[in-house]
C-alpha atoms as a PDB file:
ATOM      1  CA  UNK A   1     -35.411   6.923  15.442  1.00  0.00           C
ATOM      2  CA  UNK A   2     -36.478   3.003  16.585  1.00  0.00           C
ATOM      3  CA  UNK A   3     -37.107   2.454  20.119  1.00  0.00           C
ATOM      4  CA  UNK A   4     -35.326   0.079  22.019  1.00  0.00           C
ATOM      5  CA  UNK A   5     -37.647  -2.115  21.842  1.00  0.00           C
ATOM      6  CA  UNK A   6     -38.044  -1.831  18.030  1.00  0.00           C
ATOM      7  CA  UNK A   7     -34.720  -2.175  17.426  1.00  0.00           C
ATOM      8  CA  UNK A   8     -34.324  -5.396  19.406  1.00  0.00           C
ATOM      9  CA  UNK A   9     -37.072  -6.924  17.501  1.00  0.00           C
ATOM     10  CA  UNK A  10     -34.965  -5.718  14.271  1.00  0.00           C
ATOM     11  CA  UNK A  11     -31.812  -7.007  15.427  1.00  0.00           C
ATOM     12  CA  UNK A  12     -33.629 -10.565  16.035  1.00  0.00           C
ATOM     13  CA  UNK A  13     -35.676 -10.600  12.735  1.00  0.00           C
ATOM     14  CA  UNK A  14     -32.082 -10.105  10.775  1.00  0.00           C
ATOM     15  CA  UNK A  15     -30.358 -12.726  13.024  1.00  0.00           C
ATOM     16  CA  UNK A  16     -33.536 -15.376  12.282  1.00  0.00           C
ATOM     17  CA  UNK A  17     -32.825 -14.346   8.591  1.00  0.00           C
ATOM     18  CA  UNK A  18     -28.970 -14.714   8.121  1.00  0.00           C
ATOM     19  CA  UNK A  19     -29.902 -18.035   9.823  1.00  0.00           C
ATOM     20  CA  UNK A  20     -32.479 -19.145   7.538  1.00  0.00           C
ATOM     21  CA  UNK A  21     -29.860 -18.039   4.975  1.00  0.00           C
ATOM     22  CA  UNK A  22     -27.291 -20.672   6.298  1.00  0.00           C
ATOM     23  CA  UNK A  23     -24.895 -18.365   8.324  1.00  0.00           C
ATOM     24  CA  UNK A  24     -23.524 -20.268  11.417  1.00  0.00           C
ATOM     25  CA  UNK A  25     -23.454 -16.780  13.837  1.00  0.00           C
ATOM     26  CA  UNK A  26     -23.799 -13.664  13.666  1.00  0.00           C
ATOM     27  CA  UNK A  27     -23.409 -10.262  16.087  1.00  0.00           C
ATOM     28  CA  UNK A  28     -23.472  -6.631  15.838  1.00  0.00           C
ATOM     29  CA  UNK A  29     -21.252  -4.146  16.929  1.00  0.00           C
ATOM     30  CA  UNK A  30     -21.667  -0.064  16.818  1.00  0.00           C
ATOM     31  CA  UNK A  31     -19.928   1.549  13.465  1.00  0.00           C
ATOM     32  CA  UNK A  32     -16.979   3.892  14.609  1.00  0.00           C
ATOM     33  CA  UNK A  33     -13.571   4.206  14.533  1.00  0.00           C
ATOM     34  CA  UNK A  34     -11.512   1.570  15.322  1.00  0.00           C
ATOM     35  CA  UNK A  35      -9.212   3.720  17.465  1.00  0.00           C
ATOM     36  CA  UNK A  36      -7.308   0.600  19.343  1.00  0.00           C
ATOM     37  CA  UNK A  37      -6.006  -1.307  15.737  1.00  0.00           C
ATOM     38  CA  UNK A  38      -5.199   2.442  13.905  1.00  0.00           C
ATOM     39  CA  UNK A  39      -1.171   1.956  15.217  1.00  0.00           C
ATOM     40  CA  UNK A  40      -1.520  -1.891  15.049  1.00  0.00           C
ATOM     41  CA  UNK A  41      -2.141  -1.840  11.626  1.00  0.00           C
ATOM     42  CA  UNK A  42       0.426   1.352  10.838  1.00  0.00           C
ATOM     43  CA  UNK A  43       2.679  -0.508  12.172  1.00  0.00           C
ATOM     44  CA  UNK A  44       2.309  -3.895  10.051  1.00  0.00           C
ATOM     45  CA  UNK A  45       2.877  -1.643   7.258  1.00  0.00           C
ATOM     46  CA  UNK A  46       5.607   0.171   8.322  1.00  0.00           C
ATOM     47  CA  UNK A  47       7.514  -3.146   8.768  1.00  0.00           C
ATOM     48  CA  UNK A  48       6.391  -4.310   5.537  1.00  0.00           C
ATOM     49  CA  UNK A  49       4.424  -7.790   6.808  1.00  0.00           C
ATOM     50  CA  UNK A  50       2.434  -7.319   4.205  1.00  0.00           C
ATOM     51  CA  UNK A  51       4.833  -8.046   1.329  1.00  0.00           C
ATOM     52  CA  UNK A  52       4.531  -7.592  -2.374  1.00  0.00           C
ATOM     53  CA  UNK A  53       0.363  -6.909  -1.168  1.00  0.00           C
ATOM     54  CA  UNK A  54       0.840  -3.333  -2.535  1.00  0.00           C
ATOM     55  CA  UNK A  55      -3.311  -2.877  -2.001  1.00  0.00           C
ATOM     56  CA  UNK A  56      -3.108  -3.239   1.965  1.00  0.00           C
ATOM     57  CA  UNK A  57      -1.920   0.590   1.892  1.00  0.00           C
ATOM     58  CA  UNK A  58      -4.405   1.812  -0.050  1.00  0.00           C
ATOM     59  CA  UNK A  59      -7.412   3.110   1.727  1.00  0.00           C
ATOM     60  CA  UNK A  60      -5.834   3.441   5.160  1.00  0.00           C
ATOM     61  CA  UNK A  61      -8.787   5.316   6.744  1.00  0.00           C
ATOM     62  CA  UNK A  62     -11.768   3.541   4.905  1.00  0.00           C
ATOM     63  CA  UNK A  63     -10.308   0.229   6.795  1.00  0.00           C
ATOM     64  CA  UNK A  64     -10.184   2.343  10.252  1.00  0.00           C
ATOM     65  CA  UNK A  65     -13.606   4.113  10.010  1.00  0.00           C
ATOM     66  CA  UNK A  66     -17.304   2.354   8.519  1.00  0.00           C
ATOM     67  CA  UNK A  67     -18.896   5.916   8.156  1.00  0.00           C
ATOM     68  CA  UNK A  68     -16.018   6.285   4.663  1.00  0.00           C
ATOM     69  CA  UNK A  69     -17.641   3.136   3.176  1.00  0.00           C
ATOM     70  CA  UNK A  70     -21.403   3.911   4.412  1.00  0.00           C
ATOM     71  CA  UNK A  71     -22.529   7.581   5.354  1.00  0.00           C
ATOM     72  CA  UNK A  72     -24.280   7.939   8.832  1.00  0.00           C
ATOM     73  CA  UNK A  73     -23.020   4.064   9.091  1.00  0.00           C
ATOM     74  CA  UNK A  74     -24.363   3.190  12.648  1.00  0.00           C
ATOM     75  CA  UNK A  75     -24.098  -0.618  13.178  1.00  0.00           C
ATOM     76  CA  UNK A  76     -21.569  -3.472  11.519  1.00  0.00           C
ATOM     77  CA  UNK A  77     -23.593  -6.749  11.230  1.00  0.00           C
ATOM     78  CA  UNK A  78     -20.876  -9.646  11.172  1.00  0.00           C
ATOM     79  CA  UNK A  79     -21.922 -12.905   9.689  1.00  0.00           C
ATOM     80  CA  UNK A  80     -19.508 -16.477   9.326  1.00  0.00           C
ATOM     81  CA  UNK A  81     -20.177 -18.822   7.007  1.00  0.00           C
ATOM     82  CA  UNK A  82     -18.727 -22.480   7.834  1.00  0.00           C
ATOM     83  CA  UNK A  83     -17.084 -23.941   4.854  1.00  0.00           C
ATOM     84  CA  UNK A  84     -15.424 -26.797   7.152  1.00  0.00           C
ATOM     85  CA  UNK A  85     -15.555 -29.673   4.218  1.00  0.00           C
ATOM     86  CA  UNK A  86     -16.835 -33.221   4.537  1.00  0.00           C
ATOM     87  CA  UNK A  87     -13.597 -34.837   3.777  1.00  0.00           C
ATOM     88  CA  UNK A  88      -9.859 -33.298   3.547  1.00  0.00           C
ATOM     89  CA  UNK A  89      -8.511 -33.649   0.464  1.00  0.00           C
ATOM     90  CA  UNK A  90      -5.209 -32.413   1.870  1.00  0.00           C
ATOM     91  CA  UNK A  91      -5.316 -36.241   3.402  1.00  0.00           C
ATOM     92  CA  UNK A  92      -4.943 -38.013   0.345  1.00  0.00           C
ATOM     93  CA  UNK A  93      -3.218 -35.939  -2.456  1.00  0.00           C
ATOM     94  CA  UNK A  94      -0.170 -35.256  -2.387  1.00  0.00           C
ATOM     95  CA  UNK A  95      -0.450 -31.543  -3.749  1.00  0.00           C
ATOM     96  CA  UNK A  96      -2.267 -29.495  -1.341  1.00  0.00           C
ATOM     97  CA  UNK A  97      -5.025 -27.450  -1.668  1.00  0.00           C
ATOM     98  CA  UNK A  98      -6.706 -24.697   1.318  1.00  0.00           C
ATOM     99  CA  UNK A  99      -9.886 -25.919   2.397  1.00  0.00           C
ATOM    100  CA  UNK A 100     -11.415 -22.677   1.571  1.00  0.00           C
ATOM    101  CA  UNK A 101     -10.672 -23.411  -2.055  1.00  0.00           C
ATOM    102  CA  UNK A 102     -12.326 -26.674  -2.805  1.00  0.00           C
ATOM    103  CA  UNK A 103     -15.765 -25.491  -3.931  1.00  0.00           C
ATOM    104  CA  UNK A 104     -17.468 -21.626  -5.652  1.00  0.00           C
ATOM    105  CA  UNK A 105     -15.805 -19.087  -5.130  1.00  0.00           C
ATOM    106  CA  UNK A 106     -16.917 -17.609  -2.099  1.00  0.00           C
ATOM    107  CA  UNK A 107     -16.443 -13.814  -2.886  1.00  0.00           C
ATOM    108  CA  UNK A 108     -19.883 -14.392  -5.431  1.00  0.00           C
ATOM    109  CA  UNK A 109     -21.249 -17.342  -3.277  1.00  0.00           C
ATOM    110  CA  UNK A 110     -21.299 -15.298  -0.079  1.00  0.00           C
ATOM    111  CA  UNK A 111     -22.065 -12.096  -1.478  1.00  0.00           C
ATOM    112  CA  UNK A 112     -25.182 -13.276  -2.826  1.00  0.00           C
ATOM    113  CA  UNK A 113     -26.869 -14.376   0.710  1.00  0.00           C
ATOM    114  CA  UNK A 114     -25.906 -11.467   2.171  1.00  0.00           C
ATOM    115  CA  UNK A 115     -27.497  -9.024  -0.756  1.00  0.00           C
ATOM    116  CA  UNK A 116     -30.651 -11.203   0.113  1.00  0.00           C
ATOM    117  CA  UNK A 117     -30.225 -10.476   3.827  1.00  0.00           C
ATOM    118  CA  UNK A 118     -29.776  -6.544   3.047  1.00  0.00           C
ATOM    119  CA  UNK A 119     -33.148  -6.783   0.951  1.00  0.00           C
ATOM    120  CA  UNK A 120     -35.001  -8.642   3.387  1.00  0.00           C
ATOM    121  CA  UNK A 121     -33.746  -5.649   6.097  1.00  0.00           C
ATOM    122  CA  UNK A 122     -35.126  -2.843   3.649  1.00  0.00           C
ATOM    123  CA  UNK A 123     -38.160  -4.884   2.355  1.00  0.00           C
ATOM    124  CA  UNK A 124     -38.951  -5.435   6.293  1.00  0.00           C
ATOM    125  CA  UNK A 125     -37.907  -2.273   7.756  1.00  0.00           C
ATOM    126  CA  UNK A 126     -37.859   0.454   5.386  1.00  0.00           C
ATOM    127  CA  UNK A 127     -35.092   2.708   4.195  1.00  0.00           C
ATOM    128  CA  UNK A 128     -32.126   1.438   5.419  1.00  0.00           C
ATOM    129  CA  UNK A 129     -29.051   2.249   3.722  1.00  0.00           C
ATOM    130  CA  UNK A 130     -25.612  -0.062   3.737  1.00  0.00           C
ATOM    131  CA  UNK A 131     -23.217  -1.925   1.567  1.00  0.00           C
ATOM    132  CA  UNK A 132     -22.378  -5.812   2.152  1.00  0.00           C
ATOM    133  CA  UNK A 133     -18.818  -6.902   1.869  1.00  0.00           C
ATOM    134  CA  UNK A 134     -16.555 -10.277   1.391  1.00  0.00           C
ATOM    135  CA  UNK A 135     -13.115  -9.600   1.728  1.00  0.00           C
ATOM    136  CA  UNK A 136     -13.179  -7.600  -1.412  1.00  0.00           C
ATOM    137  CA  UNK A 137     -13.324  -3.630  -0.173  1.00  0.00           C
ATOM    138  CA  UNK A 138     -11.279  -2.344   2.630  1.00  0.00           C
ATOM    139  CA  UNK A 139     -12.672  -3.644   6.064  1.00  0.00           C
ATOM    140  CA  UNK A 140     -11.215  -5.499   8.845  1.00  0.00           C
ATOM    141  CA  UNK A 141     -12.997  -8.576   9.032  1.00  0.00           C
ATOM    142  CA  UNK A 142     -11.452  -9.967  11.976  1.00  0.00           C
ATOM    143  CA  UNK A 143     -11.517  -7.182  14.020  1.00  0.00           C
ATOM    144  CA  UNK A 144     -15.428  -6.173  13.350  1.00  0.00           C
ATOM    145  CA  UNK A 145     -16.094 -10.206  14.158  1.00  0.00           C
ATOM    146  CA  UNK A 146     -14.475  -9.841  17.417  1.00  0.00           C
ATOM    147  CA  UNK A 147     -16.218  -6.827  18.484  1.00  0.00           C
ATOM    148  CA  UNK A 148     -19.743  -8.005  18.130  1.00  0.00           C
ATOM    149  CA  UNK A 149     -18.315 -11.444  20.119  1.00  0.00           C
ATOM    150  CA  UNK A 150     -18.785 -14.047  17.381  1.00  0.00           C
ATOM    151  CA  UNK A 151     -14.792 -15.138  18.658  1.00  0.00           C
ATOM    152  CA  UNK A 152     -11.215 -13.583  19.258  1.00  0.00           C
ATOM    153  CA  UNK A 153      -8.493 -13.398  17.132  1.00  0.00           C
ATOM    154  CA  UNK A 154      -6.075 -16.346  17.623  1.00  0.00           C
ATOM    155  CA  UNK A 155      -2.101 -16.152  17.947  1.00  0.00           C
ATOM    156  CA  UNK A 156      -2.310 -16.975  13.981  1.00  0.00           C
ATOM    157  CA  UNK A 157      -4.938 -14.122  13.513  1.00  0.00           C
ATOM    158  CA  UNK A 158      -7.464 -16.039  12.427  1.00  0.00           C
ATOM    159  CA  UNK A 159     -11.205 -15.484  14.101  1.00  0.00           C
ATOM    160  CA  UNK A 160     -11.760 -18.642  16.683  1.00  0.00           C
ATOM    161  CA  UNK A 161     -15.297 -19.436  17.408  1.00  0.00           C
ATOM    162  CA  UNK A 162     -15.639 -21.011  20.998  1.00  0.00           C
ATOM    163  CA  UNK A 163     -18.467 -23.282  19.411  1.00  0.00           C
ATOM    164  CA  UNK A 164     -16.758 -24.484  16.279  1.00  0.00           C
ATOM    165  CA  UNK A 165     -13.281 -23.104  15.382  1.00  0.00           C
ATOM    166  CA  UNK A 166     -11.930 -21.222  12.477  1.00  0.00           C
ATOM    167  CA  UNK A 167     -13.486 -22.633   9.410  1.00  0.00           C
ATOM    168  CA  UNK A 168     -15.426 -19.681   8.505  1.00  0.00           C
ATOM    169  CA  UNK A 169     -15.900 -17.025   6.040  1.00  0.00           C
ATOM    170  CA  UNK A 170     -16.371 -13.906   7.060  1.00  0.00           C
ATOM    171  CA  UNK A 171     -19.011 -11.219   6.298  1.00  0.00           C
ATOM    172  CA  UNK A 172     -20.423  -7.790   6.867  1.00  0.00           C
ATOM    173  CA  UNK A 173     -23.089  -5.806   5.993  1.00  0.00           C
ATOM    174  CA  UNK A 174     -22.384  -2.084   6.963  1.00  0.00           C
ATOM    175  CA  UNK A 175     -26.041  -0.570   7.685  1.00  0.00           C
ATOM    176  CA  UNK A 176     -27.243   3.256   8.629  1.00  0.00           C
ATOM    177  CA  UNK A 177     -29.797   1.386  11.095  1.00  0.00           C
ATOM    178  CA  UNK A 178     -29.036   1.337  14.806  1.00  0.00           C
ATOM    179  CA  UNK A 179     -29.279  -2.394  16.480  1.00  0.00           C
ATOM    180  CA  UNK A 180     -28.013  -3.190  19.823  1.00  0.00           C
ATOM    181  CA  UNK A 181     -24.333  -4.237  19.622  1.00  0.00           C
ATOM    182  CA  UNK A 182     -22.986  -7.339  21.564  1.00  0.00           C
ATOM    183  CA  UNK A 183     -19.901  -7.189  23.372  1.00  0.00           C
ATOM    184  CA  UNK A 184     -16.667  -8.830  22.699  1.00  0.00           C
ATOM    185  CA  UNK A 185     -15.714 -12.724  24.256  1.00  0.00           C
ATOM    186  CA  UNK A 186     -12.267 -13.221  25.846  1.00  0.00           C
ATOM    187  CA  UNK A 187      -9.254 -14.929  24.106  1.00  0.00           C
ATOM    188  CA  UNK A 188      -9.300 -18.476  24.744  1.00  0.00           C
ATOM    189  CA  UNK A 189      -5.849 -19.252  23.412  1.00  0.00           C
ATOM    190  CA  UNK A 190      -4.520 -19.489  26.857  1.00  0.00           C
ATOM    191  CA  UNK A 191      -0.713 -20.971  26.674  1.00  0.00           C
ATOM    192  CA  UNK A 192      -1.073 -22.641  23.492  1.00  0.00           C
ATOM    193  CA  UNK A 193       1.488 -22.453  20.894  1.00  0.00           C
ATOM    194  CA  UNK A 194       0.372 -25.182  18.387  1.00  0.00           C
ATOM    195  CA  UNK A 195      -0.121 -22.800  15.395  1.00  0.00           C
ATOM    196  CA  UNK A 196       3.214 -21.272  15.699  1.00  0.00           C
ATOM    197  CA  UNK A 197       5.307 -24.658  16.584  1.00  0.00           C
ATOM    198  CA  UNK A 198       3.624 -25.963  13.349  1.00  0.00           C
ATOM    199  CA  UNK A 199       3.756 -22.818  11.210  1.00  0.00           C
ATOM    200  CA  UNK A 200       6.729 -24.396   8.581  1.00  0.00           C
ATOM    201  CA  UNK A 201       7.784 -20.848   7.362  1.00  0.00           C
ATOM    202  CA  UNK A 202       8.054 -19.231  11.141  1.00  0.00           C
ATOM    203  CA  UNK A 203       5.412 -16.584   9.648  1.00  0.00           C
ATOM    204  CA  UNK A 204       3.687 -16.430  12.867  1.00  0.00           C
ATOM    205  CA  UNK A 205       4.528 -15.164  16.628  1.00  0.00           C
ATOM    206  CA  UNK A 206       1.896 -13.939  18.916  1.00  0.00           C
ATOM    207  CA  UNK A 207      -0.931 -12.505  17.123  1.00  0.00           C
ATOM    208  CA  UNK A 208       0.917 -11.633  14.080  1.00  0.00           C
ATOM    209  CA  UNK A 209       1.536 -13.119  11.045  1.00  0.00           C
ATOM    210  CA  UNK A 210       4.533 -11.862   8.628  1.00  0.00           C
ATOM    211  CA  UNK A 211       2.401 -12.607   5.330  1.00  0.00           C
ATOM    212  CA  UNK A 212       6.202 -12.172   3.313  1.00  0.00           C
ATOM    213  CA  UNK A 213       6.882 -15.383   4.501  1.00  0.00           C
ATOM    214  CA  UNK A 214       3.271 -17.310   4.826  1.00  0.00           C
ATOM    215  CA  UNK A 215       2.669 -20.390   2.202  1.00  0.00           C
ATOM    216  CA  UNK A 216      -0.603 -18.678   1.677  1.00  0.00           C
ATOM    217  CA  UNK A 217       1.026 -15.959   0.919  1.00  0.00           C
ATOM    218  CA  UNK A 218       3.670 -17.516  -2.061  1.00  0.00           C
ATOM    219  CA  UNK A 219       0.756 -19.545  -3.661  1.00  0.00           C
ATOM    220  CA  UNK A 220      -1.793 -16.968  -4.103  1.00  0.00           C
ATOM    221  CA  UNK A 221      -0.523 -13.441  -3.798  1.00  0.00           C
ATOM    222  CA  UNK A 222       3.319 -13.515  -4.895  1.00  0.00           C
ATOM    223  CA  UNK A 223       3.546 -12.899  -8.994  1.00  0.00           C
ATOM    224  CA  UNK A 224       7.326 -13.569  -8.872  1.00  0.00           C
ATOM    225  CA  UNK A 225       9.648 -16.367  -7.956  1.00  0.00           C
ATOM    226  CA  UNK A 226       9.055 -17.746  -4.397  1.00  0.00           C
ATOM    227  CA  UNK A 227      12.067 -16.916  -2.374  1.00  0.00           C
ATOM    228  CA  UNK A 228      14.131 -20.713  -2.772  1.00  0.00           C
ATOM    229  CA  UNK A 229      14.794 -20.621   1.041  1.00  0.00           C
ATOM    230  CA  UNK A 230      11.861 -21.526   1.587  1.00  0.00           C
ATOM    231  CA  UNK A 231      12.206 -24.889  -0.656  1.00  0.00           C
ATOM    232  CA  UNK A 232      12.049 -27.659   2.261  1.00  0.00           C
ATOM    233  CA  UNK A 233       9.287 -26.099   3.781  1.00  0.00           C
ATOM    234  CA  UNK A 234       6.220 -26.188   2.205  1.00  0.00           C
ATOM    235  CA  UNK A 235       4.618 -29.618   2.861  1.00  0.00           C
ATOM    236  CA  UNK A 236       3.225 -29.714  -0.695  1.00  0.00           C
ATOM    237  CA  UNK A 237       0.672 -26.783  -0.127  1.00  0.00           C
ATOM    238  CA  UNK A 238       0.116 -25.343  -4.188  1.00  0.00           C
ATOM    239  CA  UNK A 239      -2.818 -23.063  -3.197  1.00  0.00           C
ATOM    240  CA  UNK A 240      -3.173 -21.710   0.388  1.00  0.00           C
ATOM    241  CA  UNK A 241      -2.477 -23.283   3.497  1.00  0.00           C
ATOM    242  CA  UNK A 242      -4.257 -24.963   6.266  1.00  0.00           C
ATOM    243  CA  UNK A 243      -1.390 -25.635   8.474  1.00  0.00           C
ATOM    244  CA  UNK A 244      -1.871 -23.210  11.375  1.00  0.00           C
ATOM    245  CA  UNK A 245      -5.949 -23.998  11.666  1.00  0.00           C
ATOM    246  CA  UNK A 246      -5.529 -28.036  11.316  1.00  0.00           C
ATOM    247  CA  UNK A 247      -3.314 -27.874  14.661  1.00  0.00           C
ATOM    248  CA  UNK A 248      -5.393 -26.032  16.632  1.00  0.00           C
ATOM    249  CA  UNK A 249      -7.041 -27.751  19.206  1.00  0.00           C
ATOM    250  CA  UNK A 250     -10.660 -25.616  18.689  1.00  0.00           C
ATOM    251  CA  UNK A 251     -11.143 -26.955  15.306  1.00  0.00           C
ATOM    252  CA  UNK A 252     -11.503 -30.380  16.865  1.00  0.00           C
ATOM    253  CA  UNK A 253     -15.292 -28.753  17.425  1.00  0.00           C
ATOM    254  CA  UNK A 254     -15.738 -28.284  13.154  1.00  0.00           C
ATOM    255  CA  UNK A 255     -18.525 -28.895  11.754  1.00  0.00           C
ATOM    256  CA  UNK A 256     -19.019 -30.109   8.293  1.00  0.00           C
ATOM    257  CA  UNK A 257     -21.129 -27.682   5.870  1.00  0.00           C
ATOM    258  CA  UNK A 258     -24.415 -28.343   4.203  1.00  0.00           C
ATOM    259  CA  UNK A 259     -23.601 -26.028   0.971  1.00  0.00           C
ATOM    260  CA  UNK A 260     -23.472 -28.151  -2.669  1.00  0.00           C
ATOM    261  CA  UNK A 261     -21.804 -24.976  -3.799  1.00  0.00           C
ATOM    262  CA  UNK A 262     -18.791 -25.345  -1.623  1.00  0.00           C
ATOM    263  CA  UNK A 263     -18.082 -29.003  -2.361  1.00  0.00           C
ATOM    264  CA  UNK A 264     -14.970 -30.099  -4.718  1.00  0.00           C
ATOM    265  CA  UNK A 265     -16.338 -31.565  -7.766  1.00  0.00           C
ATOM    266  CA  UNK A 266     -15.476 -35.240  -8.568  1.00  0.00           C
ATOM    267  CA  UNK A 267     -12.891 -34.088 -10.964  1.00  0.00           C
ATOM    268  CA  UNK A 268     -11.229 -32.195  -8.113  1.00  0.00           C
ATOM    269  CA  UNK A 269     -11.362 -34.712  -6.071  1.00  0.00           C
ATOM    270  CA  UNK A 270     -10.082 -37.018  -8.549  1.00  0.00           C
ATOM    271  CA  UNK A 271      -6.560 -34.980  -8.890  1.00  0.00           C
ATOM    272  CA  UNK A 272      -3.396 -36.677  -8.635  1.00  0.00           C
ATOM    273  CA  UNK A 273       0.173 -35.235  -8.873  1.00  0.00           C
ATOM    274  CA  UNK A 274       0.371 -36.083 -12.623  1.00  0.00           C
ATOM    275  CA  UNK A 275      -3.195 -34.259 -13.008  1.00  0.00           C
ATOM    276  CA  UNK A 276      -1.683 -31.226 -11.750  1.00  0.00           C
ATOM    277  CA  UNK A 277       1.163 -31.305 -13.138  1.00  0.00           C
ATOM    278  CA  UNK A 278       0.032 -32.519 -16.763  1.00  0.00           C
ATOM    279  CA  UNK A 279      -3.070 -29.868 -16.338  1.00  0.00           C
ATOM    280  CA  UNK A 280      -3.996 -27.539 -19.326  1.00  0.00           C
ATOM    281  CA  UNK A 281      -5.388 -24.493 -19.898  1.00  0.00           C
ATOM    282  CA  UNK A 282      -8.813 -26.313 -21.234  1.00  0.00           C
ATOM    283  CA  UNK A 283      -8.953 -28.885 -18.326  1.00  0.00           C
ATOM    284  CA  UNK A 284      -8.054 -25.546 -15.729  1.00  0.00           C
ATOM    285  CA  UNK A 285     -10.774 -23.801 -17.189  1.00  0.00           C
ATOM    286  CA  UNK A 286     -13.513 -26.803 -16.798  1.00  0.00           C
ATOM    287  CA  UNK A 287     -12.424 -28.096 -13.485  1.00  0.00           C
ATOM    288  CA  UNK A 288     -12.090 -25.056 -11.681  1.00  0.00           C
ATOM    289  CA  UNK A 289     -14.691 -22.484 -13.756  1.00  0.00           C
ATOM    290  CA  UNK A 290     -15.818 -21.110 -10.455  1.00  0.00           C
ATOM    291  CA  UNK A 291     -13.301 -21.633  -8.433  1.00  0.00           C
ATOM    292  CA  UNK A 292     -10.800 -19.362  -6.255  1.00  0.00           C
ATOM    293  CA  UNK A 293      -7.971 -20.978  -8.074  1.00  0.00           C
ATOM    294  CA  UNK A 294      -8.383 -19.110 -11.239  1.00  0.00           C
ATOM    295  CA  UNK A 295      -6.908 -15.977  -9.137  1.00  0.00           C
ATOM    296  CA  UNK A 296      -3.642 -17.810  -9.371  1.00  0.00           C
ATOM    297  CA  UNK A 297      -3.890 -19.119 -12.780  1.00  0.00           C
ATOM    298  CA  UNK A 298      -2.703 -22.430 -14.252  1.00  0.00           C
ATOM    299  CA  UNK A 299       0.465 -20.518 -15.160  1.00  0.00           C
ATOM    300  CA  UNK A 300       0.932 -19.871 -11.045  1.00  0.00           C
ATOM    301  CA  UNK A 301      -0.696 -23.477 -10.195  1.00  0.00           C
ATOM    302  CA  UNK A 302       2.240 -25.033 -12.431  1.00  0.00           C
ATOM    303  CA  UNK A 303       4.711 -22.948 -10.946  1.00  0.00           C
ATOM    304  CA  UNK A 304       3.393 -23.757  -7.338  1.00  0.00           C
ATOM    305  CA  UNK A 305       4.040 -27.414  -8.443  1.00  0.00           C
ATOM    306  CA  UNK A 306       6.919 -27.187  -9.569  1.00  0.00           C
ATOM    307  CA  UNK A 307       8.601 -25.106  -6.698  1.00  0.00           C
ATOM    308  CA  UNK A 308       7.286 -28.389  -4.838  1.00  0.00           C
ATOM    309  CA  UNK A 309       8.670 -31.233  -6.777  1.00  0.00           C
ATOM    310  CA  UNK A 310      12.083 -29.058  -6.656  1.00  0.00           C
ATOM    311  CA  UNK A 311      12.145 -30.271  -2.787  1.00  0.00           C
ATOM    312  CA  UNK A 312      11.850 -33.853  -4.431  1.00  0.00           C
END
């Protein structure tokens, strides 16, 4: 077992690293049970927030407890990754796209710097067992991020940094090698209502978000029709939704990002609403080869589109 002092000296080499790798923060917090969001997130389910998102069920206690994913897990190592864009493309085209969308997919782009930061740990220290993860196994992000103080989670749920907002993938890398956890930050939200004044769809009310009814939610997840109630409100949004972070004041502190990767292209950029709407499959396939678009498909970009001109 590492000393105190070793392990400090761990915990800073790994932070230098993840640095050096381009993540903005990162912060530690002790693997166990996450005892106080076990009825939080029963709950969500029970009341079906979670939609036609059949996959949130699954795996109820891997999400709740580290040591299911990684045996004798000891520490969760949470990393964000700014993808805060140079210029918003949401500003001039009509047809809206999510921020988070505009460059690589970051599922492969993220996962890759953080399997270099899990070699450099083992090359460094030794045997050290763990599993990295990008939103793409059972493990709650938001609430691991908040534990080792890299923010709170916002009245829209999202992660808020104090230093530069919400523009951030997150990460994790789920180790059997004990580092010194930080402690959690307080919510800085104070009175402020902006996200769920300017939430079109009324998904969100304090620190909840009913995903049935968030834009996010109809472009990207939803397989079927979207729901024609919800015609007037969409504000042009065909993949994701930005609404919610754009209005809050702490993204007035975003940063833009220094990754090539996670720039549109100049055909992107380029889009107009005949582009979209006149888009085929071969055009799809080149403009958006590595994008996070392709989980909708063109068939589900075109009928995005078209559930927005119907408003016309």
């Amino acid at each position: 077992m590492a000393t105190i002092l070793q392990s400090e000296k761990y915990k800073q080499g790994i932070v230098n690293k993840a640095y050096n790798l381009g993540f903005s923060f990162v912060g530690v917090s002790k693997a166990e049970f996450l005892e106080e969001e076990a009825p939080r997130l029963e709950n969500w389910l029970k009341r079906g927030m979670h939609g036609n998102m059949q996959y949130m069920e699954n795996h109820f206690d891997k999400r709740l407890d580290p040591s299911k994913l990684v045996p004798e897990a000891k520490s969760v190592v949470s990393l964000l990754l700014n993808y805060f864009p140079e210029k918003d493309l949401a500003e001039e085209n009509s047809y809206k796209v999510a921020k988070y969308a505009y460059g690589e997919d970051y599922h492969f782009f993220v996962k890759r710097k953080l399997k270099d930061l899990l070699y450099f740990i083992q090359e460094e220290i030794g045997e050290v067992e763990g599993r990295v993860f990008v939103d793409s196994a059972p493990v709650m992000e938001r609430q691991w991020a908040q534990k080792s103080g890299l923010g709170w989670t916002g009245k829209n749920t999202l992660l808020i940094n104090k230093q530069q907002g919400s523009f951030f993938f997150l990460a994790e890398l789920i180790i059997d090698l004990e580092l010194p956890p930080d402690g959690p930050i307080k919510d800085y939200c104070g009175t402020c209502t902006r996200c769920i004044d300017a939430c079109p769809t009324e998904a969100i009310t304090p620190y909840e978000v009913n995903a049935s009814k968030c834009i996010s939610y109809f472009t990207i997840e939803l397989k079927e029709e979207i729901p024609s109630e919800f015609k007037d409100t969409y504000q042009d949004w065909i993949f994701g939704c930005d609404i919610c972070q754009d209005v809050c004041p702490w993204n007035r502190f975003s940063k833009p990002h220094r990754f090539q990767e996670l720039k549109p292209s100049d055909d992107f950029s380029a889009l107009n609403n005949r582009g979209w709407e006149e888009m085929t499959d071969e055009v799809f396939g080149k403009v958006f080869k590595k994008s996070p678009l392709k989980r909708a498909k063109l068939a589900g970009i075109h009928r995005n589109v078209e559930f927005v001109k119907k408003k016309c």
